[in-house]
N, C-alpha and C. Protein backbone atom coordinates (compact mmCIF):
# COMPACT_ATOMS: atom_id res chain seq x y z
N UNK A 1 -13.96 -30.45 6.77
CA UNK A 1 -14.43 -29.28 6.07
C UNK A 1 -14.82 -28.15 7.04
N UNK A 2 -15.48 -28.18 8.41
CA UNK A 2 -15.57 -27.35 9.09
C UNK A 2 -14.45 -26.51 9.72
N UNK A 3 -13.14 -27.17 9.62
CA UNK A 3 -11.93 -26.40 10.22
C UNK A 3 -12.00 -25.24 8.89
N UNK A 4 -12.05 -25.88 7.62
CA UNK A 4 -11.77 -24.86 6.64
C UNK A 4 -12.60 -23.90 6.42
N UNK A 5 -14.04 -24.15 6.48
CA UNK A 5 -15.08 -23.06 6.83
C UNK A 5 -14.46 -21.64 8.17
N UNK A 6 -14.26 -22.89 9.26
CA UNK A 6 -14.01 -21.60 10.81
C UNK A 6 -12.70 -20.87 10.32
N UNK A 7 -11.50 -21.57 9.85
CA UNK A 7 -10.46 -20.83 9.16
C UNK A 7 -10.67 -19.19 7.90
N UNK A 8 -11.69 -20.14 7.14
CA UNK A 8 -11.89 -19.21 5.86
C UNK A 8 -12.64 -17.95 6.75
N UNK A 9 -13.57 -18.06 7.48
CA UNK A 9 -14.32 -16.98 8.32
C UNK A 9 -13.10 -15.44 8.64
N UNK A 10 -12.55 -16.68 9.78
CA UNK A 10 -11.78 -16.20 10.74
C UNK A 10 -10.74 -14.99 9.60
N UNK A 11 -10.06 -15.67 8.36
CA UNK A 11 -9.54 -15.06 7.73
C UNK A 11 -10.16 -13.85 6.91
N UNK A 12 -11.60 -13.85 6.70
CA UNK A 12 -12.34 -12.85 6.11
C UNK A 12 -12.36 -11.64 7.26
N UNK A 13 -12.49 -12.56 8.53
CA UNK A 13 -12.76 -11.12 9.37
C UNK A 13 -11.67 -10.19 9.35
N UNK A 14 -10.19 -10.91 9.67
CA UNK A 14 -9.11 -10.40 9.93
C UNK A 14 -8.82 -9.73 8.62
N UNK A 15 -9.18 -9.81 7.10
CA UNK A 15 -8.83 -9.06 5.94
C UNK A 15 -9.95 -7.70 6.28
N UNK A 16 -11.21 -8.15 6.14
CA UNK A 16 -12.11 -7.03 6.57
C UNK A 16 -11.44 -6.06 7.66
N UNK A 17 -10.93 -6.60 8.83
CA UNK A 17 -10.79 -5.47 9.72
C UNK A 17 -9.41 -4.99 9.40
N UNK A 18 -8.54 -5.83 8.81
CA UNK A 18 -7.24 -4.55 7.99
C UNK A 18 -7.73 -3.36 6.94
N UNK A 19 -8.69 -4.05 6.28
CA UNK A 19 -9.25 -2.88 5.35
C UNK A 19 -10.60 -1.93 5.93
N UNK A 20 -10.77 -1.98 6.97
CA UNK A 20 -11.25 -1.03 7.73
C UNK A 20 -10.58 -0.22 8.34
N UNK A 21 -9.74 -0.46 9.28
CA UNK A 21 -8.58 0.24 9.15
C UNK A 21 -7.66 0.95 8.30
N UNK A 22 -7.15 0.22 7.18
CA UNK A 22 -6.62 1.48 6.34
C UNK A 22 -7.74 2.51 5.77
N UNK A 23 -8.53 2.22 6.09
CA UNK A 23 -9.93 3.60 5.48
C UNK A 23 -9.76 4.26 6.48
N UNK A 24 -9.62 3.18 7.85
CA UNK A 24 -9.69 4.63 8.56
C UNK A 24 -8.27 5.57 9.04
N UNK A 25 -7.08 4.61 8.32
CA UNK A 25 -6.05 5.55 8.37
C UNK A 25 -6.03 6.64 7.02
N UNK A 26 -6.55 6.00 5.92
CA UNK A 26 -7.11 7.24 5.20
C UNK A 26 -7.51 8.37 5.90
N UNK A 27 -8.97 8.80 6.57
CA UNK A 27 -9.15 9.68 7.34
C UNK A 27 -8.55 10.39 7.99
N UNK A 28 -7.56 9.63 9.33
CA UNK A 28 -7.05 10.11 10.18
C UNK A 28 -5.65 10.98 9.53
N UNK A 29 -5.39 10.14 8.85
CA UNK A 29 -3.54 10.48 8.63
C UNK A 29 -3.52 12.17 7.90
N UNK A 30 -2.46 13.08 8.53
CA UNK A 30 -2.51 14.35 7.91
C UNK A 30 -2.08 14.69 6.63
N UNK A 31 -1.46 13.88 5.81
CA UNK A 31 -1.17 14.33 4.47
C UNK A 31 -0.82 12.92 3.77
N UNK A 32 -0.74 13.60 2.42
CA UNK A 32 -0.83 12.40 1.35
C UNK A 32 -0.16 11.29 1.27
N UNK A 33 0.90 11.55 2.16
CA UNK A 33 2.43 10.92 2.29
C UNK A 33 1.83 9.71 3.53
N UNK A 34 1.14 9.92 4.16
CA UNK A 34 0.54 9.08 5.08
C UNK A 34 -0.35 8.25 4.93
N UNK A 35 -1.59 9.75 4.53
CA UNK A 35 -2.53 8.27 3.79
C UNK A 35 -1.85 7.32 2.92
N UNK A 36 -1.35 7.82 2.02
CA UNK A 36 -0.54 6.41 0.98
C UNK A 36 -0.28 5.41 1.65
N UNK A 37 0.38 5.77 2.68
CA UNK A 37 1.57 4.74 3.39
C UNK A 37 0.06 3.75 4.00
N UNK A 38 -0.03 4.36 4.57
CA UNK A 38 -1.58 3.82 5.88
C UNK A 38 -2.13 2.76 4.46
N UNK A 39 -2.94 3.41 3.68
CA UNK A 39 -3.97 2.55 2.45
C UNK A 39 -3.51 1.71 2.11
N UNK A 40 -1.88 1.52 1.19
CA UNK A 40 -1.73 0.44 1.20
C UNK A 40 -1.07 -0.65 1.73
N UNK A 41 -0.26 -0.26 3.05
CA UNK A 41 -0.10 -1.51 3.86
C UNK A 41 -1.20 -1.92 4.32
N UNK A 42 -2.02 -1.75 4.87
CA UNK A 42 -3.46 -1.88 5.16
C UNK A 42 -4.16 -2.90 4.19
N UNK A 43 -4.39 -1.90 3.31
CA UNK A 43 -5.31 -2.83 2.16
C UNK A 43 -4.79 -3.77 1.33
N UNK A 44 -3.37 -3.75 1.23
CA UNK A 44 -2.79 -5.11 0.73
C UNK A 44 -3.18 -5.96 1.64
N UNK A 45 -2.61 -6.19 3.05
CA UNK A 45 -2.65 -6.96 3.49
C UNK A 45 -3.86 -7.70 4.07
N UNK A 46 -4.63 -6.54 4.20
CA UNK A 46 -6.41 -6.56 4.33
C UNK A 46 -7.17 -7.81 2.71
N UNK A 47 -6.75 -7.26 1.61
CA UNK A 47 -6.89 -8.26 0.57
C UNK A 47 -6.55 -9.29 0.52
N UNK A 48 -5.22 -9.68 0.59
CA UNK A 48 -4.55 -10.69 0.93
C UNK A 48 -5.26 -11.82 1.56
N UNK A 49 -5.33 -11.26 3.13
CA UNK A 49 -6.49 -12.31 4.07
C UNK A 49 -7.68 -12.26 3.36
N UNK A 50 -8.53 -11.73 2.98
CA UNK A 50 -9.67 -11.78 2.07
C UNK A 50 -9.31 -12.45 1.41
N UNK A 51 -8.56 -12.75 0.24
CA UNK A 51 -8.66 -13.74 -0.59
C UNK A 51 -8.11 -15.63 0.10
N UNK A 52 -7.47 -15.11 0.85
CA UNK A 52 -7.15 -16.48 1.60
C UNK A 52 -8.22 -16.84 2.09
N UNK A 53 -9.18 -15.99 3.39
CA UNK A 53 -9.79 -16.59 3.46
C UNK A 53 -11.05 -17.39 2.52
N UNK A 54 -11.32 -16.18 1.32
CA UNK A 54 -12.23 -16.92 0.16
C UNK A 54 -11.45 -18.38 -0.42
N UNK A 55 -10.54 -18.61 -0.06
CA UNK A 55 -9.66 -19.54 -0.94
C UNK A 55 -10.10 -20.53 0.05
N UNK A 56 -10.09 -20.34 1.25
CA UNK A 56 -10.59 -21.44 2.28
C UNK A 56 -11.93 -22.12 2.47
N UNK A 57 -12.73 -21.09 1.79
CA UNK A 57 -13.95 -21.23 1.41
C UNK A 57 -14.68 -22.17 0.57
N UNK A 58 -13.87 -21.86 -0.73
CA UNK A 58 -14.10 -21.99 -2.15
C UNK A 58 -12.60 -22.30 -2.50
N UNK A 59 -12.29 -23.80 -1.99
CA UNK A 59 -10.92 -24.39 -1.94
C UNK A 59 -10.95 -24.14 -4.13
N UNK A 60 -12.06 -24.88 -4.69
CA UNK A 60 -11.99 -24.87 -6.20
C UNK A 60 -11.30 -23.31 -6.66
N UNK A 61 -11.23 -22.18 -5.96
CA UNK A 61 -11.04 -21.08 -6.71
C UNK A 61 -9.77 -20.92 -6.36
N UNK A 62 -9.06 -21.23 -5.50
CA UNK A 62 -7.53 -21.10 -4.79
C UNK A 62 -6.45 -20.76 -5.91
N UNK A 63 -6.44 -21.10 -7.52
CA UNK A 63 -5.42 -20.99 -8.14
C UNK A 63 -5.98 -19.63 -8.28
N UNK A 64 -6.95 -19.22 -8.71
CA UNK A 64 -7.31 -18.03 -9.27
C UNK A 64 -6.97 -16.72 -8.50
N UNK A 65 -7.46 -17.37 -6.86
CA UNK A 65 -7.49 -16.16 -5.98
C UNK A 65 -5.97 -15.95 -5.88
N UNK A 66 -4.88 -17.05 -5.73
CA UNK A 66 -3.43 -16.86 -6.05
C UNK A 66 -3.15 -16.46 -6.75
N UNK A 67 -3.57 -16.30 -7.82
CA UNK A 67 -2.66 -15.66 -8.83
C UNK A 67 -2.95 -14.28 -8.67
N UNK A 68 -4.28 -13.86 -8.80
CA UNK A 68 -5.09 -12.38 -8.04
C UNK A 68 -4.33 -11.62 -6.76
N UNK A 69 -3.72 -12.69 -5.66
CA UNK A 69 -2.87 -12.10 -4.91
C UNK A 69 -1.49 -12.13 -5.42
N UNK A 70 -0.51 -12.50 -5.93
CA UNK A 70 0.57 -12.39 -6.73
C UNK A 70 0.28 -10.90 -7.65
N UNK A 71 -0.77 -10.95 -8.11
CA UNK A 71 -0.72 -9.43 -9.14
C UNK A 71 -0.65 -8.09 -7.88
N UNK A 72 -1.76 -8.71 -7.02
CA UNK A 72 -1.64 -7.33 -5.75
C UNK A 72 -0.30 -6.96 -5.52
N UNK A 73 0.56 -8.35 -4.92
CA UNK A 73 1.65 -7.68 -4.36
C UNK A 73 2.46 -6.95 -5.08
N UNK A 74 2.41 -7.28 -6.75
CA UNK A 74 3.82 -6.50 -7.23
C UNK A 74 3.02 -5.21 -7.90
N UNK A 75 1.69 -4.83 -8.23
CA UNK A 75 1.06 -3.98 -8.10
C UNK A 75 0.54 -2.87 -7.12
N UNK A 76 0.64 -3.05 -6.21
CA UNK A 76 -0.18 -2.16 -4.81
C UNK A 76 1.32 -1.46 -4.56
N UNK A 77 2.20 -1.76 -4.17
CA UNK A 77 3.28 -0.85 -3.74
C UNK A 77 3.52 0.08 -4.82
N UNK A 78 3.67 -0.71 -6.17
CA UNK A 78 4.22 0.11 -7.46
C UNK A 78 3.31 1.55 -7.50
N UNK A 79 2.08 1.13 -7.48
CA UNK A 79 0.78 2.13 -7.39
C UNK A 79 1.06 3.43 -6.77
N UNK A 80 1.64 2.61 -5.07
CA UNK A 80 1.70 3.89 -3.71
C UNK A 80 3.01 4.82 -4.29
N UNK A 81 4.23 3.92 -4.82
CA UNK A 81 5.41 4.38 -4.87
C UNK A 81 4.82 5.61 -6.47
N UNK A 82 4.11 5.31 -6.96
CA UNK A 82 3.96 6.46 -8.18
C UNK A 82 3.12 7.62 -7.48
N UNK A 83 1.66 7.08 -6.95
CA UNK A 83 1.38 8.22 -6.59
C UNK A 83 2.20 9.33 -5.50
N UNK A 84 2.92 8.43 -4.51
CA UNK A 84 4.06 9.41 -3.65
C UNK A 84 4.88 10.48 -4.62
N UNK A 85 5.33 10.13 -5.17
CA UNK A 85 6.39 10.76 -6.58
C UNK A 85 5.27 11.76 -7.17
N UNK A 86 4.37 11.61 -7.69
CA UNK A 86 3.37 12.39 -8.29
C UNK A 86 3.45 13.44 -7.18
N UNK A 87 2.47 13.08 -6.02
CA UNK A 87 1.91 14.27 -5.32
C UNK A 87 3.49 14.69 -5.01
N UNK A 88 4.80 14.83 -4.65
CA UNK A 88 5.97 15.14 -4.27
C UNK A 88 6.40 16.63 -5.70
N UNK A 89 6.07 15.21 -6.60
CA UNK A 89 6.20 16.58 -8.20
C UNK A 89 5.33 17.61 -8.05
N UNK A 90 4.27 17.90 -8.04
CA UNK A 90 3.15 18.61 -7.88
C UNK A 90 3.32 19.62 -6.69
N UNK A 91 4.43 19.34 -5.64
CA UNK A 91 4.29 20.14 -4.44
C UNK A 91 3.10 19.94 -3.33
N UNK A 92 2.89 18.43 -2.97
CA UNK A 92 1.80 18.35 -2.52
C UNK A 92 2.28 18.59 -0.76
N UNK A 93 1.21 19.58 -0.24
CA UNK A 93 1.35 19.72 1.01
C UNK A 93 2.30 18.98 2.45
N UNK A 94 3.36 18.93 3.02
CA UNK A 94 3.94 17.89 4.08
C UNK A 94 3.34 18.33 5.37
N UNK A 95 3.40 17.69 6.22
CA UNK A 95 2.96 18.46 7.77
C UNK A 95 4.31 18.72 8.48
N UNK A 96 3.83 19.46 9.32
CA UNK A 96 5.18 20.20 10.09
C UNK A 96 6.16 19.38 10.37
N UNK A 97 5.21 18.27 10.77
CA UNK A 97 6.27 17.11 11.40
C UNK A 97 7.40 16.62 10.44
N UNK A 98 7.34 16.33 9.37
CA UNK A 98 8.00 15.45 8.21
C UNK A 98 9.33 16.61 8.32
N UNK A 99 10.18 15.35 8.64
CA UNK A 99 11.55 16.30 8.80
C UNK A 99 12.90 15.69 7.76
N UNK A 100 12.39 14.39 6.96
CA UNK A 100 12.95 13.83 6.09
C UNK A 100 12.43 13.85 4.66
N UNK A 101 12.75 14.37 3.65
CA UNK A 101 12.80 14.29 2.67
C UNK A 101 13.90 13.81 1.68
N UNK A 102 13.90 12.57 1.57
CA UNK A 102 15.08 12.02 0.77
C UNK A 102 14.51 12.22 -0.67
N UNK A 103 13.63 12.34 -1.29
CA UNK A 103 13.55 12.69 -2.80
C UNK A 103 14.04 14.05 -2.70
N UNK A 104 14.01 15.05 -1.89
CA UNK A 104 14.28 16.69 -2.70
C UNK A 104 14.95 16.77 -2.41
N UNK A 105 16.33 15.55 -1.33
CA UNK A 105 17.51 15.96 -1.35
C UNK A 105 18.32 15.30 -2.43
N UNK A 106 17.79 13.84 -2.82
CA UNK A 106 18.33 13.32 -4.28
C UNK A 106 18.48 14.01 -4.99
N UNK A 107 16.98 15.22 -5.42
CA UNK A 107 16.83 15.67 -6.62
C UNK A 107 17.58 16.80 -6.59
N UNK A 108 18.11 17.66 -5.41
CA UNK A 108 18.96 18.52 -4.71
C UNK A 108 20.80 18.26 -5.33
N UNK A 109 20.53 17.18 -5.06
CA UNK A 109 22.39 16.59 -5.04
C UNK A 109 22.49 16.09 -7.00
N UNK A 110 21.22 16.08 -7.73
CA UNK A 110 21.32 15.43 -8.85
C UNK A 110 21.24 16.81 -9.20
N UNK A 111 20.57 18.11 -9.11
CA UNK A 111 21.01 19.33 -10.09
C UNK A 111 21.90 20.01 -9.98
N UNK A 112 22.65 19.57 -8.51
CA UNK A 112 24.13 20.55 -8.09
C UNK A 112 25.25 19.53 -9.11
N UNK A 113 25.14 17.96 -9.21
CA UNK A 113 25.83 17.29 -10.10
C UNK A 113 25.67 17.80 -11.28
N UNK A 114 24.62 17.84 -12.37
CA UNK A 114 24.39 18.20 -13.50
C UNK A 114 24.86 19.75 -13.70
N UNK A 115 24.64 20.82 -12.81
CA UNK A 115 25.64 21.86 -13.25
C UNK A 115 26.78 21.78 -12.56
N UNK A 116 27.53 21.12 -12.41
CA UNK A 116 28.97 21.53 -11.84
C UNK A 116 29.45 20.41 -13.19
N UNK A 117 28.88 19.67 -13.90
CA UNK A 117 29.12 19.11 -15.16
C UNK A 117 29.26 19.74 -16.25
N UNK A 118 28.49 20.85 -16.31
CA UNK A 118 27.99 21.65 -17.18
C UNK A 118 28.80 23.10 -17.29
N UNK A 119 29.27 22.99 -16.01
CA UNK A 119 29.96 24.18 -16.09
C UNK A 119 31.55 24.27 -16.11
């Protein structure tokens, strides 16, 4: 039982310090397109170890905390991938740097298709 205690620890720290990190790539990162990216690779994977390690803990809760991580994974990206699209619709700010935009060239090549259909 003590390996699973020093394990469950060890795994709380390492979730804690991913999700300290993506807060603090929240902060740092210059636009929305970043923070997104930063928060939730971060904090998925920051959760993730958090619940493993609680699972190591509290071996009795392991189905629960599994299934809790199964909802994260197909939830947390879906989340980032809407709000990206949102702030993109909206015109949300890019930094100088961002030299790829594959949505406004999709959406670019999908209205030159729709009128050369049309016309």
């Amino acid at each position: 039982m003590i390996v699973f205690d020093l394990l469950g620890g060890l795994l709380l720290v390492a979730g804690t310090s991913f999700l300290l990190l993506g807060g603090l790539g929240l902060w740092r990162m210059p636009d929305i397109y970043n923070r997104i990216q930063a928060g939730t690779k971060a904090t998925t994977l920051g959760t993730l170890l958090t619940l493993a390690g609680a699972a190591f803990l509290q071996p009795t809760w392991a189905l629960k905390l599994l299934l809790i991580g199964v909802f994260l994974i197909f939830t947390n990206p879906l989340s980032s991938h809407l709000l990206a699209r949102a702030a993109h619709r909206s015109g949300a700010h890019k930094t100088a740097t961002t030299v790829v935009d594959h949505l406004a060239e999709d959406r670019t090549a999908r209205n030159t298709n729709d009128q050369g259909e049309r016309g």
